[in-house]
C-alpha atoms as a PDB file:
ATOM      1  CA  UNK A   1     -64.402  38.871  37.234  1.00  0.00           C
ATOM      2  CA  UNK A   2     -61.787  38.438  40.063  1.00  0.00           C
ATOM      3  CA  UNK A   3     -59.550  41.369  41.382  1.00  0.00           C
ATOM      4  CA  UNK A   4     -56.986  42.206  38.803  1.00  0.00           C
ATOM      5  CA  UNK A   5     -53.265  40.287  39.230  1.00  0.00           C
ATOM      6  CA  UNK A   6     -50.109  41.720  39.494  1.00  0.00           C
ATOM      7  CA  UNK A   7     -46.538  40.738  39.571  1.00  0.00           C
ATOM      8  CA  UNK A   8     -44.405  42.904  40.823  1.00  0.00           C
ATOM      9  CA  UNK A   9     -40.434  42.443  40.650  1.00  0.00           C
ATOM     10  CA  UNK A  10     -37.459  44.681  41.774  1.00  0.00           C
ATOM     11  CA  UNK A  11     -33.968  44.305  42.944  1.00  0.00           C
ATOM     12  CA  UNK A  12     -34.428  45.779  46.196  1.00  0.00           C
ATOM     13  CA  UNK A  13     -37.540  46.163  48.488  1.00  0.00           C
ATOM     14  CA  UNK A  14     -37.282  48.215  52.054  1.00  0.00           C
ATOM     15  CA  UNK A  15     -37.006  46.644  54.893  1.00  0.00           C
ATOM     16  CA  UNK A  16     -34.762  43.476  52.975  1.00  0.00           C
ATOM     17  CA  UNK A  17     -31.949  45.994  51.872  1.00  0.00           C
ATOM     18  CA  UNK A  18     -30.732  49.354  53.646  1.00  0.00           C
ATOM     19  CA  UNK A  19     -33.074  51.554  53.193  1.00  0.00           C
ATOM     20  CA  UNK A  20     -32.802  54.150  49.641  1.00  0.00           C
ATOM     21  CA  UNK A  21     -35.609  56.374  48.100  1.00  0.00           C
ATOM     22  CA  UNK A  22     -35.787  53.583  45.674  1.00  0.00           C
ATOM     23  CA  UNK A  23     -36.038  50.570  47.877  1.00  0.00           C
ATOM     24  CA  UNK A  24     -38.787  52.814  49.908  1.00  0.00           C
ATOM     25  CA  UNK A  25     -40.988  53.236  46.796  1.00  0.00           C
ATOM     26  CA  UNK A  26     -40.791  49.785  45.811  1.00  0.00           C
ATOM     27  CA  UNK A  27     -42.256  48.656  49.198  1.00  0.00           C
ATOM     28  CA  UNK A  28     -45.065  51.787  49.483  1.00  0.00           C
ATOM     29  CA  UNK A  29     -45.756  51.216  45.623  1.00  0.00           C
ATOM     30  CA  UNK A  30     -46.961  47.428  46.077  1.00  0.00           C
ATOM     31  CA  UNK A  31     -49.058  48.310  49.574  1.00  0.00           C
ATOM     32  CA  UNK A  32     -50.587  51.245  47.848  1.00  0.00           C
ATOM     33  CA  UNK A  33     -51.856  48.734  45.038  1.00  0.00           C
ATOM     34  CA  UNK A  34     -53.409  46.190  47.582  1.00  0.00           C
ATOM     35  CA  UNK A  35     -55.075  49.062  48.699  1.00  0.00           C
ATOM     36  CA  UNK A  36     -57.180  49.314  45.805  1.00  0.00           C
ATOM     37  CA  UNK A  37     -58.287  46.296  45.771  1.00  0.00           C
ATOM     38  CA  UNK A  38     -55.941  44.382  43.515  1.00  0.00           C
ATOM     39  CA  UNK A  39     -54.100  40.997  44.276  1.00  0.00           C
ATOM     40  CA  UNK A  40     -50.423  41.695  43.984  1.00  0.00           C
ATOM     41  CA  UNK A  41     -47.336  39.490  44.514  1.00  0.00           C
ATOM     42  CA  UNK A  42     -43.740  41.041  45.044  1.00  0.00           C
ATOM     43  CA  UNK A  43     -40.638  39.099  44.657  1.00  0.00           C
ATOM     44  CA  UNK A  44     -36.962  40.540  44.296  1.00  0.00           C
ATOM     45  CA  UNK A  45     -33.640  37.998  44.213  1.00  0.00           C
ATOM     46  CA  UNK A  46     -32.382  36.585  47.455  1.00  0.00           C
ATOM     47  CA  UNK A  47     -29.384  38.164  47.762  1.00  0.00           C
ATOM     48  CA  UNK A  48     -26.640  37.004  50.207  1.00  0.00           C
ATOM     49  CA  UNK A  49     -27.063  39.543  52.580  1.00  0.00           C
ATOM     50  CA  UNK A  50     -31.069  39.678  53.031  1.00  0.00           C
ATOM     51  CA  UNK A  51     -31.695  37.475  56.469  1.00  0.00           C
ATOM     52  CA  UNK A  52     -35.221  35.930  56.657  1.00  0.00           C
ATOM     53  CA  UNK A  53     -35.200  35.370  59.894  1.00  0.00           C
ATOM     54  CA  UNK A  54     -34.683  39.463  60.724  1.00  0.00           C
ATOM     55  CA  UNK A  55     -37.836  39.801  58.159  1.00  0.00           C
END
C-alpha cells in the first residue's frame, strides 16, 4: 500500500495572504505532514488579492 492521501483545504495559507497565527499553521501543518511520509495536496480559493506571480 501507497503513502496515505490527503486533502488539505483552508481559506488562507502563509505566504498567499498577510501573514496571521492561523495562516502560519496552515502552511507548517501541511509541510509537517509531508514530512512523515504522506502525499498531501493543499488548495485554498484564489482570492483577488493573492498574485501568482509574487508566489
Amino acid at each position: 500500500m501507497g503513502a496515505k492521501r490527503i486533502l488539505f483545504i483552508n481559506q488562507e495559507i502563509s505566504p498567499y495572504l498577510p501573514s496571521t497565527e492561523i495562516s502560519k499553521l496552515c502552511r507548517e501543518l501541511p509541510q509537517g505532514i509531508l514530512e512523515r511520509g504522506r502525499e498531501i495536496r493543499a488548495f485554498m480559493p484564489k482570492y483577488g488579492s493573492v498574485n501568482e506571480r509574487r508566489n
